[in-house]
C-alpha atoms as a PDB file:
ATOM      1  CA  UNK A   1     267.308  46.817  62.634  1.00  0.00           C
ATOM      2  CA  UNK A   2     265.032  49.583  63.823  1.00  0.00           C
ATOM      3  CA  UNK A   3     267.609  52.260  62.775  1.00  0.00           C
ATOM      4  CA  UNK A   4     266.995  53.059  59.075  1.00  0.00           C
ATOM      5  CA  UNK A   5     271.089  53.454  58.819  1.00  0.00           C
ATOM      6  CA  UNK A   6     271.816  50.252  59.896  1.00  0.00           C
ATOM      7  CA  UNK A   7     273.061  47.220  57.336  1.00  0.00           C
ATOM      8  CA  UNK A   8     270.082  45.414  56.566  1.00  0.00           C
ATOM      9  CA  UNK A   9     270.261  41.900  57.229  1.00  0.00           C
ATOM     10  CA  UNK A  10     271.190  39.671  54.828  1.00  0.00           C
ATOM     11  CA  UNK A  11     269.074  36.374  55.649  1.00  0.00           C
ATOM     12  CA  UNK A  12     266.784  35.372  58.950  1.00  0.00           C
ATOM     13  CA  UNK A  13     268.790  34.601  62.055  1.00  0.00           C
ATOM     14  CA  UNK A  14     269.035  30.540  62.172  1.00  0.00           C
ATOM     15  CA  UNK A  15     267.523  30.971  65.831  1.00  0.00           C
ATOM     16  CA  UNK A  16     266.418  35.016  65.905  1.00  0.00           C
ATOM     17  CA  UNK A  17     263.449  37.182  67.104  1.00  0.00           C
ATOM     18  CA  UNK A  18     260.162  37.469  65.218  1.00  0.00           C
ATOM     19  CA  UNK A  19     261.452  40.854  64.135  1.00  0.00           C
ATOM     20  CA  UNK A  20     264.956  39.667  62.909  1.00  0.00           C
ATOM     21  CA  UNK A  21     263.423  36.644  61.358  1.00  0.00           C
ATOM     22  CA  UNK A  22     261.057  38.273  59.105  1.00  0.00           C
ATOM     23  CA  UNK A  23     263.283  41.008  58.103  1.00  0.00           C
ATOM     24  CA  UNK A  24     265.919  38.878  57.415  1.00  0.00           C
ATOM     25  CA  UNK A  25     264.124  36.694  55.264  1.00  0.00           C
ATOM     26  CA  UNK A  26     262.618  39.783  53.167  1.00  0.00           C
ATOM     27  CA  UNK A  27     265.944  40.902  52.271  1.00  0.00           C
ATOM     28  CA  UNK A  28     267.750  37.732  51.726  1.00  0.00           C
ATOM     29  CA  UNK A  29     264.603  37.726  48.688  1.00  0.00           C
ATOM     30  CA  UNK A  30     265.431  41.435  47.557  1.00  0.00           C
ATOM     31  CA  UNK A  31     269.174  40.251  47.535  1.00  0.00           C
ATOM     32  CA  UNK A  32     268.403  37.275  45.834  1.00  0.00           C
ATOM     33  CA  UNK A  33     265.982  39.227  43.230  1.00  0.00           C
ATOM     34  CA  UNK A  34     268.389  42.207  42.783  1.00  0.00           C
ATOM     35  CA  UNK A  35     271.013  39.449  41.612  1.00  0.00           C
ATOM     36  CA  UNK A  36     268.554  38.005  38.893  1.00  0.00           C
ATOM     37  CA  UNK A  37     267.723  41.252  37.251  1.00  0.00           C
ATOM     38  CA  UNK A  38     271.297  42.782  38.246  1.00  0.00           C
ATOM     39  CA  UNK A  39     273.402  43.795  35.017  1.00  0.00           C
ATOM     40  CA  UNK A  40     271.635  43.403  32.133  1.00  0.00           C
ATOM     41  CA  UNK A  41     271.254  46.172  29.086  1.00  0.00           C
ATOM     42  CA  UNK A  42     267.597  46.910  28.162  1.00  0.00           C
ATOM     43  CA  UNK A  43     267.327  43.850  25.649  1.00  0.00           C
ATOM     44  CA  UNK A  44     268.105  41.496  28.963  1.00  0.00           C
ATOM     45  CA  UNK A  45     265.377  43.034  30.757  1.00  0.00           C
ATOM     46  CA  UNK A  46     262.852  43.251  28.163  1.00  0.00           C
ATOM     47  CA  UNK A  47     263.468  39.102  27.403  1.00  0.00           C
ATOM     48  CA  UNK A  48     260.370  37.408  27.763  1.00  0.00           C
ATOM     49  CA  UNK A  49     259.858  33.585  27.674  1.00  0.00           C
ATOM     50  CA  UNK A  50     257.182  31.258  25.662  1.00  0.00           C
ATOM     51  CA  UNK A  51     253.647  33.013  26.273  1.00  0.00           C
ATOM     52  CA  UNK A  52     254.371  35.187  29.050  1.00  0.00           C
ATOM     53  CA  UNK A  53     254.242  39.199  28.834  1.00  0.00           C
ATOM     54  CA  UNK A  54     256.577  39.080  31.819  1.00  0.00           C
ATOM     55  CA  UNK A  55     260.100  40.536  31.894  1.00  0.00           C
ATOM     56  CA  UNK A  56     262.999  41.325  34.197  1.00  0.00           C
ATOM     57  CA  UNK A  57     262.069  45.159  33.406  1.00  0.00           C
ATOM     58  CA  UNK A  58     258.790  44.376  34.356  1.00  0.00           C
ATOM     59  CA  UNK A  59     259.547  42.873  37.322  1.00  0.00           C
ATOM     60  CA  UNK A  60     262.046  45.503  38.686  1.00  0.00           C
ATOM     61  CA  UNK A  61     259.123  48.270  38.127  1.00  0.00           C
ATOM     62  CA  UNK A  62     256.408  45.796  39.557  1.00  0.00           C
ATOM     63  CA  UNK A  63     257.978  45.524  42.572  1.00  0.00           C
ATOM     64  CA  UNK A  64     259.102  49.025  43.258  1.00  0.00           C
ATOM     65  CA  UNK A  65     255.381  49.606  42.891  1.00  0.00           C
ATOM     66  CA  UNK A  66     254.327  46.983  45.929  1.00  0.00           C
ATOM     67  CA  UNK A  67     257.191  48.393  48.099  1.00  0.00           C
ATOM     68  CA  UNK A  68     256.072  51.978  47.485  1.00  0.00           C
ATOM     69  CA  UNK A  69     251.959  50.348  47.793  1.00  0.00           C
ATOM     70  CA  UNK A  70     252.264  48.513  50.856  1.00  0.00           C
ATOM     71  CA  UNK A  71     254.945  50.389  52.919  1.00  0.00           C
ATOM     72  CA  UNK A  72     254.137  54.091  52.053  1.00  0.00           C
ATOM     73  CA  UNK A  73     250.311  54.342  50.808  1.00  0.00           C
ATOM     74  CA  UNK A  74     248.870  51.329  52.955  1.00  0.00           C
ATOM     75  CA  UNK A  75     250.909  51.070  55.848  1.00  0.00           C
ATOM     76  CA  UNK A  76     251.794  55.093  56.344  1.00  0.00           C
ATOM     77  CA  UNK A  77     248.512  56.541  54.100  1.00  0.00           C
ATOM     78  CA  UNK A  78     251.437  58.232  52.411  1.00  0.00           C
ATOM     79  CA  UNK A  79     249.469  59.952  49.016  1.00  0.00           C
ATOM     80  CA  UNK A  80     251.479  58.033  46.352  1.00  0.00           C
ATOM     81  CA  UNK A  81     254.236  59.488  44.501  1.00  0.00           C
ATOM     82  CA  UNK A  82     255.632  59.776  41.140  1.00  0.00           C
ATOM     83  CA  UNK A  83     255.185  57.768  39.179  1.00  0.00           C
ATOM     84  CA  UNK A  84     252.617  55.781  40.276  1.00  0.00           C
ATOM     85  CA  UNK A  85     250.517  59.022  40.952  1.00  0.00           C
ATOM     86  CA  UNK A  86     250.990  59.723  36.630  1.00  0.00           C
ATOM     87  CA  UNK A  87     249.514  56.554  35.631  1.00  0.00           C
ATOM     88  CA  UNK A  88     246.266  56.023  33.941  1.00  0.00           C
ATOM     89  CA  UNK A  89     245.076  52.943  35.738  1.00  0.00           C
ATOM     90  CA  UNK A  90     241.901  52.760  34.329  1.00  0.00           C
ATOM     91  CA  UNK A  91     242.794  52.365  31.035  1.00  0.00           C
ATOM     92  CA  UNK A  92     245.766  49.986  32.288  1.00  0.00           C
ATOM     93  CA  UNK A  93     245.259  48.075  35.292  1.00  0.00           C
ATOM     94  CA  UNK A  94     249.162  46.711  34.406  1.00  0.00           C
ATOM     95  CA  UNK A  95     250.812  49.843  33.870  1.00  0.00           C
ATOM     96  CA  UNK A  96     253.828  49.454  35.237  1.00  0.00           C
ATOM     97  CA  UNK A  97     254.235  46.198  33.852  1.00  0.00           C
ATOM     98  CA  UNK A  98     253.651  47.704  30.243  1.00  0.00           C
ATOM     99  CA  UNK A  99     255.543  51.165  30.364  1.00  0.00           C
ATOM    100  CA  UNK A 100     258.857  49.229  31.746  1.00  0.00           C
ATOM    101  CA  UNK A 101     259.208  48.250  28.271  1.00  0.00           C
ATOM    102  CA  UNK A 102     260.419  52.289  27.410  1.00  0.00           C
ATOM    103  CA  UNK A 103     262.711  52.805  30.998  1.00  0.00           C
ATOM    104  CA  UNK A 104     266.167  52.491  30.524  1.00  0.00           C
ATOM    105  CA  UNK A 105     267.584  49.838  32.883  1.00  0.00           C
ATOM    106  CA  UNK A 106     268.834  52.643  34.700  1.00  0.00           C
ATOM    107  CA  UNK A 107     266.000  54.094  35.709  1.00  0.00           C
ATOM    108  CA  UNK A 108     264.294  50.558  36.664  1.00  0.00           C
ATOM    109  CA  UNK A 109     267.023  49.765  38.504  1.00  0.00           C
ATOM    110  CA  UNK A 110     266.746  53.377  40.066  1.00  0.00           C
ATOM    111  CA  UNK A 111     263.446  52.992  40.751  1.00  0.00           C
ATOM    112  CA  UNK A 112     263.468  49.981  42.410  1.00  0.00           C
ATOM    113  CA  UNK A 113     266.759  50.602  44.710  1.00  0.00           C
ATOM    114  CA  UNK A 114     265.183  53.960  45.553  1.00  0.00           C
ATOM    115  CA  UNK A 115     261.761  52.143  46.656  1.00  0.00           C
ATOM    116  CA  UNK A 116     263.417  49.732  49.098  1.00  0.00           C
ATOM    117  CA  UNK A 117     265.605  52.323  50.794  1.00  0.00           C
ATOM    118  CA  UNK A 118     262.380  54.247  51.388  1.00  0.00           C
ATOM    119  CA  UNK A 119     260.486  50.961  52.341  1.00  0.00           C
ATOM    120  CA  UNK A 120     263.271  50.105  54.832  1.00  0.00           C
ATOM    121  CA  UNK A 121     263.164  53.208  56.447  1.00  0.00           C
ATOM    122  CA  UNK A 122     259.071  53.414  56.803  1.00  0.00           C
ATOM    123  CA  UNK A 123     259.441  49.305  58.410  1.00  0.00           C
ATOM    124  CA  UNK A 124     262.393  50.653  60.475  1.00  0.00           C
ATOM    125  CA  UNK A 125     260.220  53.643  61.770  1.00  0.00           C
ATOM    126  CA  UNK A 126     256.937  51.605  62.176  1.00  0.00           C
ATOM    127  CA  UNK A 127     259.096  48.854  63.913  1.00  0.00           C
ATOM    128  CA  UNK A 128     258.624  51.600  66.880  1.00  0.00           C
ATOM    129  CA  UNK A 129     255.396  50.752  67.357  1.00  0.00           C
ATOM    130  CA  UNK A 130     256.159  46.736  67.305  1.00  0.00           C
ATOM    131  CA  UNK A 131     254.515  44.282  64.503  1.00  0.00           C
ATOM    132  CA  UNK A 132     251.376  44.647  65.650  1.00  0.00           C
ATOM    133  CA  UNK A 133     251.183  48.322  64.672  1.00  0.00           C
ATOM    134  CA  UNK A 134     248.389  48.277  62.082  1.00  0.00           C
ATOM    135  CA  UNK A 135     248.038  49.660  58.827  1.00  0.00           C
ATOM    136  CA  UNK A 136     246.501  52.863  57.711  1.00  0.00           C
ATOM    137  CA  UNK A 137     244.127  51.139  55.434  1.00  0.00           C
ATOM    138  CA  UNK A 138     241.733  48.920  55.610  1.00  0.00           C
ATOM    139  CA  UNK A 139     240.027  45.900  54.067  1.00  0.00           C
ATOM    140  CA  UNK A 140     236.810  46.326  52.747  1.00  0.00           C
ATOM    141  CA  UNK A 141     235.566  44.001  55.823  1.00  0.00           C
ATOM    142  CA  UNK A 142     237.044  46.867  57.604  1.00  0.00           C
ATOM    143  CA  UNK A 143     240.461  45.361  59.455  1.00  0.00           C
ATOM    144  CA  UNK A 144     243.753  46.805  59.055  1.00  0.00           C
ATOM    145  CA  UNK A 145     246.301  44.835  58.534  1.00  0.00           C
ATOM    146  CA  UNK A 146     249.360  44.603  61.188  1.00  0.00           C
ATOM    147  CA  UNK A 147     252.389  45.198  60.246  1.00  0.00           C
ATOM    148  CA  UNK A 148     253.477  41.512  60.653  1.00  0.00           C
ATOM    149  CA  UNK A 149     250.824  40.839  58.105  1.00  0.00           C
ATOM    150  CA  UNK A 150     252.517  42.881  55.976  1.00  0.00           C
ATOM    151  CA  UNK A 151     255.935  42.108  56.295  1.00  0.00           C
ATOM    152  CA  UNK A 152     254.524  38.339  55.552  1.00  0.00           C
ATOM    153  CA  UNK A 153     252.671  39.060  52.402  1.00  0.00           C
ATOM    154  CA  UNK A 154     255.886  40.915  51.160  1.00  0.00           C
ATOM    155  CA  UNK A 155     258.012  38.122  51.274  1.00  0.00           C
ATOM    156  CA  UNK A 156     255.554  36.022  49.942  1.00  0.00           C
ATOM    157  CA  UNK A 157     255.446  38.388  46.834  1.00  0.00           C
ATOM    158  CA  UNK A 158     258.683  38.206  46.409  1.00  0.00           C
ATOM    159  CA  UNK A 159     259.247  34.367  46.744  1.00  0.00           C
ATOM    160  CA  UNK A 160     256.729  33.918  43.837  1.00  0.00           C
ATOM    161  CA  UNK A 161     258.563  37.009  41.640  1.00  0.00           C
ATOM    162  CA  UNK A 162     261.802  35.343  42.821  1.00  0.00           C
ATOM    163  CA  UNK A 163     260.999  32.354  40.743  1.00  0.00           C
ATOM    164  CA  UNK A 164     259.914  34.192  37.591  1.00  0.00           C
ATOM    165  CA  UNK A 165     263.098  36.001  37.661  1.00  0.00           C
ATOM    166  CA  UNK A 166     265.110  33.164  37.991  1.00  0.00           C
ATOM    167  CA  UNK A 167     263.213  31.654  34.723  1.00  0.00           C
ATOM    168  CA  UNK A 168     263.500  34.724  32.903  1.00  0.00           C
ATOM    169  CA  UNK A 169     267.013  35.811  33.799  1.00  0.00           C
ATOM    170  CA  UNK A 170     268.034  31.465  32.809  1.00  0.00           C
ATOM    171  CA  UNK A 171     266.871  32.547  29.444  1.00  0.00           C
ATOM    172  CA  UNK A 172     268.727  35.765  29.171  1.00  0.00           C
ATOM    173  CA  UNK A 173     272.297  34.587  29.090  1.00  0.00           C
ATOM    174  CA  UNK A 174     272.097  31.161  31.466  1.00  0.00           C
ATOM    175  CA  UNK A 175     272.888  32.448  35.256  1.00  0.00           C
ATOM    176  CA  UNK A 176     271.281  29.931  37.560  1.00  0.00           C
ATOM    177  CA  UNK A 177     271.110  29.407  40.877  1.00  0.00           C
ATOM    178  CA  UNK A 178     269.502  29.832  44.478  1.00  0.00           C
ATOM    179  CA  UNK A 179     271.832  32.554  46.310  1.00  0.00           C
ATOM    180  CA  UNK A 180     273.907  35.471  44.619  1.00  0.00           C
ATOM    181  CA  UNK A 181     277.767  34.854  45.458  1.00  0.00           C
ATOM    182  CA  UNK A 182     279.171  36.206  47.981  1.00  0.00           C
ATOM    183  CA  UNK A 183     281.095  39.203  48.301  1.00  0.00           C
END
C-alpha cells in the first residue's frame, strides 16, 4: 500500500501487518461512510434527526476537513488549503458543519473524495518513513504524534461518524445496515 496508485484496501487483513491492518481498517470505515451519505439530493443530506444540528452534508464536509487537518497540516505542516484557509473560525468554531447546509451534494461529495485521495497519498508517502515517523506538530506538552497515532485516531473518528451516519441516513429513506454491498 505504500504506492499512492495502488487499490486501497478494502478491510484489515484477517491475519496482516501492523501497516495492512490499520489501513485496511480505515478504509473499510471510509467505504462504509461513503455508502451512508452516497446518493442522496441536497434535502437527503441536509436531514437532521430529533435535536441534533447534524447532517449527512455535514458530515461529508466534517470529515474532508480532519483528512485534510490531520494528514496535510499536522502530519506534513502543509499550510491549509481552500477552503478551510477562507473560513472565519473565530466567529464559527463549526464552520464547516454550518456552511454544508449551502454546498450542493456535488461539491460535498467532491470535497470529500478529493480529501481522501490526497490523504492516501500523504499516508502512502509518509509510510516511507514507517509508523513511527512523527508528526509535524506538536502537542502543547510538546510530543508529536507518530504516525500510528494518527492513523488510530482516524479510524476512531470515523467509527463514531460511522454511527451518526448510519442514524441519519435510516431516517432519510430507511437504508440500514453494517457493510455496503458488494460490487
Amino acid at each position: 500500500m505504500n504506492d499512492a496508485t495502488a487499490e486501497p484496501l478494502r478491510e484489515p487483513p484477517v491475519a496482516g501487518n501492523e501497516v495492512d491492518t490499520l489501513l485496511g481498517s480505515l478504509e473499510r470505515q471510509r467505504r462504509t461512510f461513503a455508502w451512508k451519505t452516497g446518493g442522496l439530493d441536497a434535502a437527503g443530506l441536509n436531514t437532521k434527526i430529533a435535536k441534533s444540528t447534524m447532517s449527512l452534508g455535514g458530515l461529508l464536509k466534517h470529515l474532508a476537513l480532519v483528512e485534510d487537518d490531520w494528514f496535510s497540516y499536522k502530519l506534513w505542516g502543509h499550510e491549509r488549503a481552500t477552503p478551510w484557509n477562507r473560513a472565519d473560525w473565530d466567529s464559527d468554531p463549526d464552520w464547516e458543519w454550518h456552511s454544508a447546509a449551502q454546498d450542493s451534494p456535488e461539491h460535498l461529495y467532491r470535497l470529500w473524495d478529493e480529501a481522501v485521495a490526497r490523504s492516501r497519498a500523504l499516508v502512502a508517502q509518509a509510510l516511507d518513513d514507517g509508523l513511527d515517523r512523527p508528526a509535524q506538530f506538536v502537542w502543547s506538552d510538546g510530543r508529536s504524534p507518530s504516525l500510528r497515532r494518527m492513523l488510530a485516531d482516524m479510524i476512531e473518528e470515523y467509527a463514531r461518524h460511522v454511527g451518526h451516519a448510519d442514524l441519519l441516513r435510516e431516517a432519510v429513506d430507511g437504508v440500514v445496515g453494517e457493510d455496503p454491498p458488494q460490487p
